[in-house]
Structure formats: structure tokens, C-alpha cells
N, C-alpha and C. Protein backbone atom coordinates (compact mmCIF):
# COMPACT_ATOMS: atom_id res chain seq x y z
N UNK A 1 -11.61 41.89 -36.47
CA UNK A 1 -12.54 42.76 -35.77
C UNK A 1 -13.21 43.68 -36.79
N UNK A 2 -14.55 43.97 -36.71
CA UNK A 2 -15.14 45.24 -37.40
C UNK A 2 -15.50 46.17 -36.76
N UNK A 3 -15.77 47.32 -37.58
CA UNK A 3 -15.93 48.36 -36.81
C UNK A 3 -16.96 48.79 -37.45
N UNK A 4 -18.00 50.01 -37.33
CA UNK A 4 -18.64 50.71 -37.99
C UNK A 4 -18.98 52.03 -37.09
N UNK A 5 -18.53 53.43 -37.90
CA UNK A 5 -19.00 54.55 -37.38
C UNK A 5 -20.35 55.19 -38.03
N UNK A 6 -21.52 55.50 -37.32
CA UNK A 6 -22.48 55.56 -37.93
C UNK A 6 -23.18 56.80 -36.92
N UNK A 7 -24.42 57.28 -37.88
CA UNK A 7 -24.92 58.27 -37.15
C UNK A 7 -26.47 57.98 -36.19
N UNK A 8 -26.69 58.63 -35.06
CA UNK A 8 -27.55 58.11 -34.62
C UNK A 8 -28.25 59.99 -34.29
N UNK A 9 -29.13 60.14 -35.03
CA UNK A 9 -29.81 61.57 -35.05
C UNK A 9 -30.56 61.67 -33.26
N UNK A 10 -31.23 60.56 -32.81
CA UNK A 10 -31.62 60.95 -31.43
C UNK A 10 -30.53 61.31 -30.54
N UNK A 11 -29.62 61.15 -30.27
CA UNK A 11 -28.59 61.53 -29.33
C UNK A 11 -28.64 63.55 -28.63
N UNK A 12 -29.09 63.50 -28.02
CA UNK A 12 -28.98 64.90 -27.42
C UNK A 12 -27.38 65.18 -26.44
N UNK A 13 -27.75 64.01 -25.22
CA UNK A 13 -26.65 64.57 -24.26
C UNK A 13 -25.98 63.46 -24.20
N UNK A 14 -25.10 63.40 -23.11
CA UNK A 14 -24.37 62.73 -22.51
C UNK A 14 -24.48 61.46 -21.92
N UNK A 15 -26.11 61.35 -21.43
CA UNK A 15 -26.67 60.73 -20.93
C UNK A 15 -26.88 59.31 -21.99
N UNK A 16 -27.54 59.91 -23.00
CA UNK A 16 -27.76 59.41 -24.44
C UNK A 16 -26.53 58.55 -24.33
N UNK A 17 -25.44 58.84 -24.88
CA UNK A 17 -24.21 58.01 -25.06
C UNK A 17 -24.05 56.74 -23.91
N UNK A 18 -24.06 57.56 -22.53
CA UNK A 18 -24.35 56.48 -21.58
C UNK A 18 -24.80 55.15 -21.64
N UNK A 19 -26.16 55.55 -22.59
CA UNK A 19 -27.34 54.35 -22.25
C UNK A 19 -26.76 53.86 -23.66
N UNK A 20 -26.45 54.44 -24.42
CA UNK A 20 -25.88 53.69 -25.99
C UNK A 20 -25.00 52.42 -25.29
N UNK A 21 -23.73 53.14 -24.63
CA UNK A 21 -22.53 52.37 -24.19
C UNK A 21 -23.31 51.30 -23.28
N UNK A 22 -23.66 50.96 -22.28
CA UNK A 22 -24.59 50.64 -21.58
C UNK A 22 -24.81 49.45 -22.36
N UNK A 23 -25.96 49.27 -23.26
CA UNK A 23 -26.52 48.71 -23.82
C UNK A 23 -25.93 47.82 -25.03
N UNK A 24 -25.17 48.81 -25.51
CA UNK A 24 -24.68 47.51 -26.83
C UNK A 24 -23.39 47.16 -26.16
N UNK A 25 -22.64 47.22 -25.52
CA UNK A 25 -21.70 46.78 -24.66
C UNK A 25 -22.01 45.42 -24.05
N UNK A 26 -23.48 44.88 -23.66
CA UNK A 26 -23.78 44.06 -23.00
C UNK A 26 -24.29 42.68 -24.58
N UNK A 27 -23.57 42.98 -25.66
CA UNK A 27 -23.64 41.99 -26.44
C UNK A 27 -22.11 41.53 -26.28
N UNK A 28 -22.49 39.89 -26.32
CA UNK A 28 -21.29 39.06 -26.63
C UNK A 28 -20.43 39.51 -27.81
N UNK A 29 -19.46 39.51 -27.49
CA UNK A 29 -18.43 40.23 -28.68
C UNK A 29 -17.95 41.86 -29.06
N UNK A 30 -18.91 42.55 -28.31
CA UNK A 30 -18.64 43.88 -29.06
C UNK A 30 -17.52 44.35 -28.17
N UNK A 31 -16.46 44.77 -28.02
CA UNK A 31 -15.21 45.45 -27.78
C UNK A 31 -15.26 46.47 -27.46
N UNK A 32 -15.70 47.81 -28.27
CA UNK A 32 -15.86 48.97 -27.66
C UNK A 32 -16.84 49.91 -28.20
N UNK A 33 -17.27 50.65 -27.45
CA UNK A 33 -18.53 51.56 -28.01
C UNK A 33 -17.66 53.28 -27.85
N UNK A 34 -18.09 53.94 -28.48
CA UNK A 34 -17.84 55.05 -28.29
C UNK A 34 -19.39 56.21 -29.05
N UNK A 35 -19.03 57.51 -28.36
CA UNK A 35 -20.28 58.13 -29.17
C UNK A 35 -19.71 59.71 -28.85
N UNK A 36 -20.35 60.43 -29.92
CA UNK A 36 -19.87 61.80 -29.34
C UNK A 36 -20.89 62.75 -29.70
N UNK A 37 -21.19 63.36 -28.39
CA UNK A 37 -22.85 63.96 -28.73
C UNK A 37 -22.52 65.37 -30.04
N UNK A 38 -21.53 65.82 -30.23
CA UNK A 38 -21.78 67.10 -31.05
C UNK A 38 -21.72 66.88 -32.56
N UNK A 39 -21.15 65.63 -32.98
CA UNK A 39 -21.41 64.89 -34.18
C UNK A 39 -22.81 64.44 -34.46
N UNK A 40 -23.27 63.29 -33.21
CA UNK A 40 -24.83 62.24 -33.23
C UNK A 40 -23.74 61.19 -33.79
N UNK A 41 -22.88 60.90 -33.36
CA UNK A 41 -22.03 59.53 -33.83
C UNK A 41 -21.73 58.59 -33.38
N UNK A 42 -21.95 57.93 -33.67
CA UNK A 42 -21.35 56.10 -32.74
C UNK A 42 -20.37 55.17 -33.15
N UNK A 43 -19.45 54.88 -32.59
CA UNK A 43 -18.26 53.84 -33.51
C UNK A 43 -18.49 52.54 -32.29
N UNK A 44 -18.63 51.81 -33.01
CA UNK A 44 -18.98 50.18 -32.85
C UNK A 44 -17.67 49.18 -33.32
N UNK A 45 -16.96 48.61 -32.29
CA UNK A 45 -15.94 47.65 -32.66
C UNK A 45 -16.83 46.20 -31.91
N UNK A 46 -16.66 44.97 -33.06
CA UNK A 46 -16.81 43.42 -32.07
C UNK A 46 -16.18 42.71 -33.27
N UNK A 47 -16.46 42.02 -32.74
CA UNK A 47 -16.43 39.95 -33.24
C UNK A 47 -17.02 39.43 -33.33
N UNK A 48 -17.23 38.43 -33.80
CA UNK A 48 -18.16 37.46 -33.86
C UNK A 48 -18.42 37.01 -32.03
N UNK A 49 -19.32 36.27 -31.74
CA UNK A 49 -20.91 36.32 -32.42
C UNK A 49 -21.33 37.24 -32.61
N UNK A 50 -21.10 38.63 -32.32
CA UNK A 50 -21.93 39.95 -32.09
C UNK A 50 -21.88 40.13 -33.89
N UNK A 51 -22.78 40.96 -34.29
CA UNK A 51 -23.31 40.96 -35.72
C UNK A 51 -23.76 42.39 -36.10
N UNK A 52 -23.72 43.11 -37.21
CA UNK A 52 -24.00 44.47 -37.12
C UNK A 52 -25.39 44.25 -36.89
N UNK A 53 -26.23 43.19 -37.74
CA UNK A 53 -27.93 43.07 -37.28
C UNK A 53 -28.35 43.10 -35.98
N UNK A 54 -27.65 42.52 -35.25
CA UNK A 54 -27.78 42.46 -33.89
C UNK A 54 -27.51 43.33 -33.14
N UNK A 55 -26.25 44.56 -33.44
CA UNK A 55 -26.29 45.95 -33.08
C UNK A 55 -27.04 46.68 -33.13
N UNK A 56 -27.59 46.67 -34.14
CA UNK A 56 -28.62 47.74 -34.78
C UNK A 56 -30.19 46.90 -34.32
N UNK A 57 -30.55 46.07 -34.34
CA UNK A 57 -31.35 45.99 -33.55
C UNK A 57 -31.83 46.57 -32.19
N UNK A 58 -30.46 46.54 -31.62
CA UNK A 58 -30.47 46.58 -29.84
C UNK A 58 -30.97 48.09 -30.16
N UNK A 59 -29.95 49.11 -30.83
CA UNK A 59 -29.75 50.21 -30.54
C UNK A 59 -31.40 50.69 -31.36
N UNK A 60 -32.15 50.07 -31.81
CA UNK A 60 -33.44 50.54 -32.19
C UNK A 60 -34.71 50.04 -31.03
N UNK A 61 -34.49 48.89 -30.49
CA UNK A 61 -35.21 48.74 -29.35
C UNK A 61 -34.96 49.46 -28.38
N UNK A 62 -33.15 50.51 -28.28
CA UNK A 62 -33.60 51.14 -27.24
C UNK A 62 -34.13 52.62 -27.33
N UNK A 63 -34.31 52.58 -28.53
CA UNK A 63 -34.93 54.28 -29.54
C UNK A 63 -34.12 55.04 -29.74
N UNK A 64 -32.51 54.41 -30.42
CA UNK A 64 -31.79 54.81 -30.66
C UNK A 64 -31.29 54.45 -31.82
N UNK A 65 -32.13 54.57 -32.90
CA UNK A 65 -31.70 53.69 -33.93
C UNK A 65 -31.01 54.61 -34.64
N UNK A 66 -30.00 53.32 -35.42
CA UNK A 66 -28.75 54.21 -36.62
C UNK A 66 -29.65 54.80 -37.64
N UNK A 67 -29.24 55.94 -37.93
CA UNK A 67 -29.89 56.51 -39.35
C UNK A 67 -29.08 55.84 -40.86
């Protein structure tokens, strides 16, 4: 499994994290999302097929891209 904790500067509220979890959750493979608004942080666990390119994609189409 990989993981990556990374920062995502748009994150304001709660809501934010929501739609993070939400969204990259609905890729094949990813395991668990987490985010915590007073950091702007995101920790990303999957597997294959899921791909960090393919994370970071999603999370920039949804205007949430990793810094």
C-alpha cells in the first residue's frame, strides 16, 4: 500500500474535506482519505490500480489541487 500526506492550500472548511473524501474515495483502489482543515492536509492510502497521477489529477479537476 502507499500513502502520501500532502498539502492542499484551497481547503477552508469542513465541507472542503467532505468533497476531497467524496471524490478521491470513488477511485478504484484508494483505501482511505483523510484531511484536516487547520493544517490544509490530506493523507492518501491505495493500491494499485489507483496511481498518485490519477489522485492528483482528480483532486485538481475538482479545484483542489496538491500544492
Amino acid at each position: 500500500m502507499e500513502s502520501k500526506t500532502f498539502q492542499v492550500p484551497a481547503i477552508g472548511c469542513d465541507g472542503c474535506v467532505r468533497t476531497i473524501k467524496t471524490e478521491v474515495s470513488q477511485i478504484t483502489g484508494v483505501k482511505a482519505v483523510d484531511g484536516v482543515v487547520a493544517s490544509k492536509t490530506v493523507t492518501v492510502q491505495w493500491d494499485a490500480p489507483a496511481t498518485w497521477e490519477q489522485i492528483k489529477a482528480t483532486l485538481t479537476e475538482i479545484e483542489y489541487a496538491p500544492a
